[in-house]
C-alpha atoms as a PDB file:
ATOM      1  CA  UNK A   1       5.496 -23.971  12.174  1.00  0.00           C
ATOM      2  CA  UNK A   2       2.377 -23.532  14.171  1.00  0.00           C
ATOM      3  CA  UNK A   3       1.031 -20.385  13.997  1.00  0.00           C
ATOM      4  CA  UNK A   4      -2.136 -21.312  14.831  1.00  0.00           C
ATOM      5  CA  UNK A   5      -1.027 -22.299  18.158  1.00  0.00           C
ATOM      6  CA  UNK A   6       1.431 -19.459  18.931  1.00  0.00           C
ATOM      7  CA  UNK A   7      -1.608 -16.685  18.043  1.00  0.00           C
ATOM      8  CA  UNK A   8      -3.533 -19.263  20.941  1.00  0.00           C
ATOM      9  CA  UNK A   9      -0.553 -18.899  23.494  1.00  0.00           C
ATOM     10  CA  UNK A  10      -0.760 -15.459  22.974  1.00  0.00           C
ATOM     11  CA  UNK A  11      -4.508 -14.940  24.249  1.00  0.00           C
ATOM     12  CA  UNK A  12      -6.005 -15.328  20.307  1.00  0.00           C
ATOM     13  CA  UNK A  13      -6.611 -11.642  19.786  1.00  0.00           C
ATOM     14  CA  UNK A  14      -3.511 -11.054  17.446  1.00  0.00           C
ATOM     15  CA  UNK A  15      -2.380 -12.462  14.042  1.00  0.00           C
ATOM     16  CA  UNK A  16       0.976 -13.754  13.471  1.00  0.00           C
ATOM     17  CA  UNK A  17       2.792 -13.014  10.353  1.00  0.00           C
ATOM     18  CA  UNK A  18       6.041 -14.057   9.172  1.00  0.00           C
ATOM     19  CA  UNK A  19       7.818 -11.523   6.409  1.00  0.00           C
ATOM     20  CA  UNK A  20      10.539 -12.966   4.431  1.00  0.00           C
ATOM     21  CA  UNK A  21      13.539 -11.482   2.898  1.00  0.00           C
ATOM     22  CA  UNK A  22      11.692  -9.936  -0.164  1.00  0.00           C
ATOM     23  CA  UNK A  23       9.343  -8.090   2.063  1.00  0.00           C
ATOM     24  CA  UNK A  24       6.324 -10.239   1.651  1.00  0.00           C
ATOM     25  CA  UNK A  25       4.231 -11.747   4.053  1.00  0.00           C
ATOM     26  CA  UNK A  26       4.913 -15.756   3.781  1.00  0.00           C
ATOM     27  CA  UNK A  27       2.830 -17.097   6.575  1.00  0.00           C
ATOM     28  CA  UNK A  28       0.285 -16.238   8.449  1.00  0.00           C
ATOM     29  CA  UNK A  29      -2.978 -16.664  10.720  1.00  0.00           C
ATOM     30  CA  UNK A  30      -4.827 -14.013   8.531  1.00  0.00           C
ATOM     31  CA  UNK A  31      -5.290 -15.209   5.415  1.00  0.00           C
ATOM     32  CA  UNK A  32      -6.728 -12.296   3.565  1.00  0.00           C
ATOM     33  CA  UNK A  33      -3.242 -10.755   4.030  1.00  0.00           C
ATOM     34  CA  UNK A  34      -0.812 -13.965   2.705  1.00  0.00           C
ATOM     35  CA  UNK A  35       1.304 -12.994   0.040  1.00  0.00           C
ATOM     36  CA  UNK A  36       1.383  -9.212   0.724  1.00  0.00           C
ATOM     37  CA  UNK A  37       4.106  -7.268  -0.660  1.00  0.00           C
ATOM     38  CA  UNK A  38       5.288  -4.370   1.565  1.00  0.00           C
ATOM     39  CA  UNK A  39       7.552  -3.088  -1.726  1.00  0.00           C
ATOM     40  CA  UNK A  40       4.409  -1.319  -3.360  1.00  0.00           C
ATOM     41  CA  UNK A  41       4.864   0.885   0.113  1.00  0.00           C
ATOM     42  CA  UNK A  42       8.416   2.141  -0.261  1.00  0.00           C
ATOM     43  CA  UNK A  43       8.600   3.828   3.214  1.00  0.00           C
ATOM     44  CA  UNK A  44       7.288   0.248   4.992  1.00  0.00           C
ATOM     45  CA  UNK A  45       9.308  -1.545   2.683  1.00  0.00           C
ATOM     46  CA  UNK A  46      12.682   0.296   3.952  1.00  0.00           C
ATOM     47  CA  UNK A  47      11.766   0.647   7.364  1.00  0.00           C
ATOM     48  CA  UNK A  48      11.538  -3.164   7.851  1.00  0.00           C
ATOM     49  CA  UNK A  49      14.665  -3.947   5.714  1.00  0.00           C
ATOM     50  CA  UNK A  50      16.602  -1.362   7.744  1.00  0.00           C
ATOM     51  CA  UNK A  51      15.501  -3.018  11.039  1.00  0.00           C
ATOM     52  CA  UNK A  52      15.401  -7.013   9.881  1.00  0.00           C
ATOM     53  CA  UNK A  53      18.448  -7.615  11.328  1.00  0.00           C
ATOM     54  CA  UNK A  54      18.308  -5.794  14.429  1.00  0.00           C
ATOM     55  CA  UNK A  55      17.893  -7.262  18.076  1.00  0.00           C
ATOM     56  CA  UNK A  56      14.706  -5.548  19.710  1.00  0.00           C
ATOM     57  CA  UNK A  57      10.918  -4.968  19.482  1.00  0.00           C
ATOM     58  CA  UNK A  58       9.697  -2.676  16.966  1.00  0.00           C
ATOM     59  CA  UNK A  59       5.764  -1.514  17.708  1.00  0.00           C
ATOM     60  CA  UNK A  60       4.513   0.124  14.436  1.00  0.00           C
ATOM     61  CA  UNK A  61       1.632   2.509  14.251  1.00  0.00           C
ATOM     62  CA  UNK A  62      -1.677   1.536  13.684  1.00  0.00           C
ATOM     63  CA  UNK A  63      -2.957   1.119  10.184  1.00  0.00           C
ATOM     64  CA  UNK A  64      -6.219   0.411   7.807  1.00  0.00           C
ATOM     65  CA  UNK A  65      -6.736  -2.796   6.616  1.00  0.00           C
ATOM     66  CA  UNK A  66      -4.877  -3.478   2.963  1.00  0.00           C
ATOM     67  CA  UNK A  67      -6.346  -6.530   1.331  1.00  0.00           C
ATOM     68  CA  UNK A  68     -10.338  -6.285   2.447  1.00  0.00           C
ATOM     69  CA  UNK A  69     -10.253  -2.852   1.981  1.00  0.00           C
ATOM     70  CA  UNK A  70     -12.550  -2.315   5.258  1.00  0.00           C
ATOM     71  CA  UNK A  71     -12.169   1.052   6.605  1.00  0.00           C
ATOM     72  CA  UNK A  72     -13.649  -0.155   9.702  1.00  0.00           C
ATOM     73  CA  UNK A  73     -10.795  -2.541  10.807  1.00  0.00           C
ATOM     74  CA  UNK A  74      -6.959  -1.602  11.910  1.00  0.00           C
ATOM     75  CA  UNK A  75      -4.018  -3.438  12.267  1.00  0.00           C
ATOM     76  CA  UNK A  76      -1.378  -2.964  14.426  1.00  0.00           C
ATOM     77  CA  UNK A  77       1.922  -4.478  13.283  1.00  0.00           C
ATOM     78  CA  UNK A  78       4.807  -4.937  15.617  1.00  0.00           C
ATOM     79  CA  UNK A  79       8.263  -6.472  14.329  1.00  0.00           C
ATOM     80  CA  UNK A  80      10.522  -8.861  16.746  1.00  0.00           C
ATOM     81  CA  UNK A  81      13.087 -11.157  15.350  1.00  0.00           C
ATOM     82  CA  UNK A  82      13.078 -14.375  16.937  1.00  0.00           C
ATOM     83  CA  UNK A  83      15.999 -16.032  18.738  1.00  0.00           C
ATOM     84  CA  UNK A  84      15.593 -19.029  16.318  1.00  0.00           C
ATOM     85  CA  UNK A  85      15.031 -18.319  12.405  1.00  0.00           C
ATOM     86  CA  UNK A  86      12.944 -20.474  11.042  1.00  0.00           C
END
């Protein structure tokens, strides 16, 4: 899986992440977040179990950095399942 290359299709501004089915990210093209665990955030953790499954294009709100800690930088996460799971 390229990430790398996908984040370049896309124009290079965004990170990818893949989540797997515990909730965690398992790849990525921002290392600083690899391995994160969306179950110590019960809220996030529900919301994407409860919308995993589901067809469509979920744009999240933006949010504060987790693993650098730097109040400076946001993230913007938005959740699509693709047509082919890897």
């Amino acid at each position: 899986m390229d990430l790398q290359g996908i984040k370049e299709d896309l124009g290079g501004a965004m990170d990818i992440y893949v989540i797997n089915d515990s909730m965690m990210i398992e790849y990525t093209t921002y290392s600083p977040d690899l391995g994160l665990d969306f179950s110590q955030w019960p809220y996030t953790y529900n919301y994407l179990r409860s919308i995993i499954t589901q067809d469509g294009f979920f744009p999240d709100r933006v949010v504060k950095e987790v693993e650098t800690g730097n109040l400076r930088k946001i993230r913007l996460y938005a959740i699509t399942r693709p047509p082919v799971h890897f």
